[in-house]
Protein backbone atom coordinates (compact mmCIF):
# COMPACT_ATOMS: atom_id res chain seq x y z
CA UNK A 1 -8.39 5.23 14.90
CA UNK A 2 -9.62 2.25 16.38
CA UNK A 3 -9.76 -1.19 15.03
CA UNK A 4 -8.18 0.59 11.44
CA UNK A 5 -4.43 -0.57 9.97
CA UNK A 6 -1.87 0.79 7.15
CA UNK A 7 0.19 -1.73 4.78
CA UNK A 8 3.18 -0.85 4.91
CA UNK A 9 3.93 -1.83 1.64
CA UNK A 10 1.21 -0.31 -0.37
CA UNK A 11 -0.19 1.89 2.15
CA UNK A 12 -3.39 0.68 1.90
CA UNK A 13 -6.12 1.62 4.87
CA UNK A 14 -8.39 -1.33 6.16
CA UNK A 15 -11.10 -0.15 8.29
CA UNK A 16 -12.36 -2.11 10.97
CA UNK A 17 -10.90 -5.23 9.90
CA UNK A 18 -7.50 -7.01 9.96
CA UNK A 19 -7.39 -9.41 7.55
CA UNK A 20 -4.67 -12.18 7.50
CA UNK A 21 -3.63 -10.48 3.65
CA UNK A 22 -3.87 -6.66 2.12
CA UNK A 23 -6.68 -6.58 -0.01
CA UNK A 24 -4.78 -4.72 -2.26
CA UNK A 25 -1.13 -6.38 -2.42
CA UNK A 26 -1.70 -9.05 -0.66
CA UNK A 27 1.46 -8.40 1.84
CA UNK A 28 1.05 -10.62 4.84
CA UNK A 29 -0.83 -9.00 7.93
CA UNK A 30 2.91 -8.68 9.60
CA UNK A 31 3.25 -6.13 7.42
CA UNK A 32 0.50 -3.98 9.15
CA UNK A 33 0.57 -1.54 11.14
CA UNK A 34 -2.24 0.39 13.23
CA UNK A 35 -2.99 3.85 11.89
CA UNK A 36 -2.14 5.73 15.40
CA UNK A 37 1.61 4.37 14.61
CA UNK A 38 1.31 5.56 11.35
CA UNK A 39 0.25 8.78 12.07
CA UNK A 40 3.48 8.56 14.58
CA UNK A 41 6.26 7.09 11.98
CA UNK A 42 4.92 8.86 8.58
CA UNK A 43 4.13 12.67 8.00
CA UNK A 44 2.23 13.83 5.22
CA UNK A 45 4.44 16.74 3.83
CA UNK A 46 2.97 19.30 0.95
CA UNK A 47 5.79 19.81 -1.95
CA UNK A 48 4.58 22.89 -3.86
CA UNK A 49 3.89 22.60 -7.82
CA UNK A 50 2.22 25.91 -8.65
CA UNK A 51 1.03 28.55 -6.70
CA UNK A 52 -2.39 26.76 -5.82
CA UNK A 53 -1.55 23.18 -5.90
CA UNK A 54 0.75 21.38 -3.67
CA UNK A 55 1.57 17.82 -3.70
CA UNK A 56 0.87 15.53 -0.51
CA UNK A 57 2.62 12.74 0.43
CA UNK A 58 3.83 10.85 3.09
CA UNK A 59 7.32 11.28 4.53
CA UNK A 60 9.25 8.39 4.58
CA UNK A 61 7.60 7.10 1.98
CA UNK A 62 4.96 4.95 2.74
CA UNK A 63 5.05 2.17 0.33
CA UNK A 64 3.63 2.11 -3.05
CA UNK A 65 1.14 5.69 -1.78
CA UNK A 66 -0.40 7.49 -4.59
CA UNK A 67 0.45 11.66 -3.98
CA UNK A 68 -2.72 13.80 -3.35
CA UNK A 69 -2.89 17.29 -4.23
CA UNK A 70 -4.23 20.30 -2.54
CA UNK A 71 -5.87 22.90 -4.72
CA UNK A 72 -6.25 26.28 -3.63
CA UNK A 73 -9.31 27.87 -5.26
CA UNK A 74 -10.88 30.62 -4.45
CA UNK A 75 -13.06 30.78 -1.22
CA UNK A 76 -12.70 26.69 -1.07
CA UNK A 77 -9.70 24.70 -1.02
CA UNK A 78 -9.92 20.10 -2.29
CA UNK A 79 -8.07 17.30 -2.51
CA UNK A 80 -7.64 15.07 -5.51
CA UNK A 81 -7.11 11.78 -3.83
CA UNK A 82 -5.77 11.16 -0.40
CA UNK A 83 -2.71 10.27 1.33
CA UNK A 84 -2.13 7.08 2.98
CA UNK A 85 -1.23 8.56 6.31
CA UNK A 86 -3.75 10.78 8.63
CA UNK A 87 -1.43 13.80 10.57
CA UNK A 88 -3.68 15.63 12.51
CA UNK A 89 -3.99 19.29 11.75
CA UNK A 90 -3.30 19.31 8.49
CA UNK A 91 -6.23 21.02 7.60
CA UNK A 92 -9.00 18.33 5.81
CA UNK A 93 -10.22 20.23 2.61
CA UNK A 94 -13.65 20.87 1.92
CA UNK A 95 -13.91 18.07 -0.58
CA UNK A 96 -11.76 14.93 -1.40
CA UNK A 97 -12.40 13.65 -4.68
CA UNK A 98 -10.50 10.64 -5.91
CA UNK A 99 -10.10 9.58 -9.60
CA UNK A 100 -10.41 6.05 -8.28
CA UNK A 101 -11.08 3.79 -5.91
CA UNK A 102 -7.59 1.73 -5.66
CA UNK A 103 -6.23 3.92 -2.90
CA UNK A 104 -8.63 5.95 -0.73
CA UNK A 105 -6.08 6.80 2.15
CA UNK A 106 -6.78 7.50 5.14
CA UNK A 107 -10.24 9.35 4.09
CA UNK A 108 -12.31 8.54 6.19
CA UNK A 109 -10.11 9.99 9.35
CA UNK A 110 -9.50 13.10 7.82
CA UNK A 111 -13.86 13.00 6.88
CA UNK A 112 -14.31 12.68 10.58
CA UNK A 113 -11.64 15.27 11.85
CA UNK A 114 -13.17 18.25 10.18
CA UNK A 115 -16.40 17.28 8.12
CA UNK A 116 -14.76 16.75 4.28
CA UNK A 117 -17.10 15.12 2.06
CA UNK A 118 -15.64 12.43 -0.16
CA UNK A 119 -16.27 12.18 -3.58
CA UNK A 120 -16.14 9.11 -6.19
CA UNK A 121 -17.97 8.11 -9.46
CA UNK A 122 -20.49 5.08 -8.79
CA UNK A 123 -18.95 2.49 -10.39
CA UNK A 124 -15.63 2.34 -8.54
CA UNK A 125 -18.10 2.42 -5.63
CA UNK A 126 -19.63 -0.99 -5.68
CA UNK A 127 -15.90 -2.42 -5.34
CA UNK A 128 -15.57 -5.12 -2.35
CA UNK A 129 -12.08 -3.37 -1.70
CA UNK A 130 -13.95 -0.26 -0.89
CA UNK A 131 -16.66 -1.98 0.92
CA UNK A 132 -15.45 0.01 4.48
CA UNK A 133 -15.31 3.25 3.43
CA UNK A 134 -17.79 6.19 3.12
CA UNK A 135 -18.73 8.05 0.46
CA UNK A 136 -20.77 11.52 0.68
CA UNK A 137 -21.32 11.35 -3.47
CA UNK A 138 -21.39 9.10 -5.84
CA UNK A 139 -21.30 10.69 -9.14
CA UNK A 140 -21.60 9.33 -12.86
CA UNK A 141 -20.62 11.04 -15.78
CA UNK A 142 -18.54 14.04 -16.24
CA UNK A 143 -18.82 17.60 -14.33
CA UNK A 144 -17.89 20.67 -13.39
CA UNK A 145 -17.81 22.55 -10.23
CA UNK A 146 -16.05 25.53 -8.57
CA UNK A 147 -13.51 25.66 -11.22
CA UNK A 148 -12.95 21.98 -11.36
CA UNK A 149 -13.49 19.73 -14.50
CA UNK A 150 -14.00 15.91 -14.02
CA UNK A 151 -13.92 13.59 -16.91
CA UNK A 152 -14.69 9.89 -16.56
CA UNK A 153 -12.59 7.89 -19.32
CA UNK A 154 -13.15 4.36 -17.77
CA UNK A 155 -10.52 1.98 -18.46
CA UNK A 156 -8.41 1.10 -15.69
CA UNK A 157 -10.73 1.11 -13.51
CA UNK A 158 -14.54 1.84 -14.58
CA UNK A 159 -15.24 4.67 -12.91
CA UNK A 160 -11.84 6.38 -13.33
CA UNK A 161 -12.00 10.02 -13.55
CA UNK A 162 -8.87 12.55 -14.14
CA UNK A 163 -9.39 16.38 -13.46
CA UNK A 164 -8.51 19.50 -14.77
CA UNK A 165 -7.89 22.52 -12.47
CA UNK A 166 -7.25 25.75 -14.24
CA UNK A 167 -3.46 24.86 -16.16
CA UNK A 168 -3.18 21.83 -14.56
CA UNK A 169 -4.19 18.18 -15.36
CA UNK A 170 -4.73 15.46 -12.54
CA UNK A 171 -3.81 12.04 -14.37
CA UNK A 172 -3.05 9.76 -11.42
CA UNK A 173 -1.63 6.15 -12.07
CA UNK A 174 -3.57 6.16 -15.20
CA UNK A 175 -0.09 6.47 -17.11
CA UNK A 176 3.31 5.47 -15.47
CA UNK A 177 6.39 7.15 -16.08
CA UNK A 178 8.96 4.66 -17.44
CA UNK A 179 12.12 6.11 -17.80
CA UNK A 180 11.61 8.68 -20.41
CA UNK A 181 8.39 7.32 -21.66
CA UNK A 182 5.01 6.94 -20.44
CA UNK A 183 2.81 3.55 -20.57
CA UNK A 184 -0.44 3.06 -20.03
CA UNK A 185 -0.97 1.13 -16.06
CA UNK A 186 -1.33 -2.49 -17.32
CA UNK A 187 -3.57 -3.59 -14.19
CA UNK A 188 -6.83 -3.05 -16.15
CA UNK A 189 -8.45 -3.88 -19.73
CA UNK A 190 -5.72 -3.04 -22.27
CA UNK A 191 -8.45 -2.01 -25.25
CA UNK A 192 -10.61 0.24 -22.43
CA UNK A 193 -7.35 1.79 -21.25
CA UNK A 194 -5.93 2.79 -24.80
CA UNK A 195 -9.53 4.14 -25.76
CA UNK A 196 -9.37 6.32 -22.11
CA UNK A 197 -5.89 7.61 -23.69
CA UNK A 198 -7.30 8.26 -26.66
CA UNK A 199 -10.26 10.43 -24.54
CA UNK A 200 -7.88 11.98 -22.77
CA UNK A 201 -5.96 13.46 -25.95
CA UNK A 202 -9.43 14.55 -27.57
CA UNK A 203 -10.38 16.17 -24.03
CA UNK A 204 -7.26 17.99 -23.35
CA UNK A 205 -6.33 19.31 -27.41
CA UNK A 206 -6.18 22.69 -27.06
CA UNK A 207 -5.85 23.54 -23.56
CA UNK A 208 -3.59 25.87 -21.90
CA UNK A 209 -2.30 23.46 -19.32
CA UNK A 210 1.29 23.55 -18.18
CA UNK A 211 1.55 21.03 -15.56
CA UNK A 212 0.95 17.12 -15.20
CA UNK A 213 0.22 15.75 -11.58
CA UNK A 214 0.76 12.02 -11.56
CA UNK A 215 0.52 9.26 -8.67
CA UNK A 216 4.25 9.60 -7.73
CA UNK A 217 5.50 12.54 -10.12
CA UNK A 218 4.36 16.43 -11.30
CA UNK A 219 6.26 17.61 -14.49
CA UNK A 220 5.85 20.83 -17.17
CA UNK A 221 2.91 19.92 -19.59
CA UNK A 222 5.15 20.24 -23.03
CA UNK A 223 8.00 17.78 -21.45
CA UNK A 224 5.04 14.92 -20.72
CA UNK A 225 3.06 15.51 -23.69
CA UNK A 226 5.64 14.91 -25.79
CA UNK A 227 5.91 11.75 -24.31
CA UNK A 228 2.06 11.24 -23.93
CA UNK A 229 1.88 12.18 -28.11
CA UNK A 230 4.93 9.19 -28.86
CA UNK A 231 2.53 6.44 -26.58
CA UNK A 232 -0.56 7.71 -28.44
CA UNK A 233 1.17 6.56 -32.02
CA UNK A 234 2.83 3.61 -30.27
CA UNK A 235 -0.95 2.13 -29.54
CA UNK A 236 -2.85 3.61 -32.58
């Protein structure tokens, strides 16, 4: 863990480097801390949200962290993004494949502890903020693989890419919860991001999904589509 350091308040991993400002909030470097004392003060804790999936996050919380989620599948377990903390034994997946590449956690530790491979589309790839960090794949388009779907939508980022795992949809931050409404995340092209909504509605009519996993909440399909269908007409 050499030489690597966690923002506190974003959580964001800088490898090899400590710069005098996050690359990502821009909090001052006296708001860093090494990643051995993170691994010491935060604990990445799995919350269950359906019998396969469990949601991974970092107890206390560790600043603005997207949750991960661990799917189950069978003969192969994955992450869909990462958590911000590295604990030791928590058993690295198989795979870690993030939707994008605004927070890649502490990746590359749990890569090195037991061998997962680290997925993310090509085009969040050639980022400067990601510049440190190793990838194992770079995909492009859309996919599927041992159960998992992966659709690229661009928009806020341009290689963002949600994922559907049996009845359950992997949004990220690509829609915040406000309240008792949902808007689209405003750091990225507005037009791009409304026509990745509008992808996402085509992609999903139809499906039997039943639950949402977002970058800080999970919730029952029906309750968030409801409020995914009233944003939709809002931005028509």
């Amino acid at each position: 863990m050499k030489g690597q350091y966690v923002c506190l308040v974003c959580g964001f991993n800088m490898i090899g480097h400590h710069p005098d400002n996050c690359p990502f909030c821009n909090a001052p470097k006296e708001k860093f801390i090494t990643s051995a004392e993170c691994s010491e003060s935060f604990i990445v804790k799995s919350t269950p949200v359906t019998d396969n999936v469990t949601c991974l996050r970092s107890e206390p919380e560790l600043g603005l962290e997207h949750s991960a989620y661990c799917v189950e599948a069978v003969g192969r377990s994955f992450w869909i993004d990462c958590p911000s903390s590295f604990t030791p034994g928590l058993g690295a997946p198989r795979s870690i494949l993030f939707t994008h590449h605004h927070f890649l956690g502490a990746s590359n530790l749990y890569r090195e502890e037991d061998g997962a491979k680290v997925y993310i589309h090509r085009a969040d790839s050639e980022h400067d903020i990601v510049k440190h960090h190793d990838f194992d794949t770079l995909f492009e388009g859309d996919f599927k693989a041992g159960g998992l779907e992966a659709y690229h939508i661009n928009g806020h980022t341009p290689g963002f890419t949600f994922y559907i795992h049996g009845e359950v949809l992997f949004i990220c931050d690509y829609l915040f919860q406000r309240e008792d409404k949902l808007v689209y995340n405003p750091y990225g092209p507005k037009e791009k991001t409304e026509e990745g909504g509008r992808m996402i509605a085509r992609i999903i009519k139809g499906r039997d999904i039943t639950m949402v996993c977002g970058f800080n909440y999970f919730e029952r399909y029906k309750t968030w589509r409801k409020k995914f269908d009233r944003l939709l007409a809002e931005t028509v």
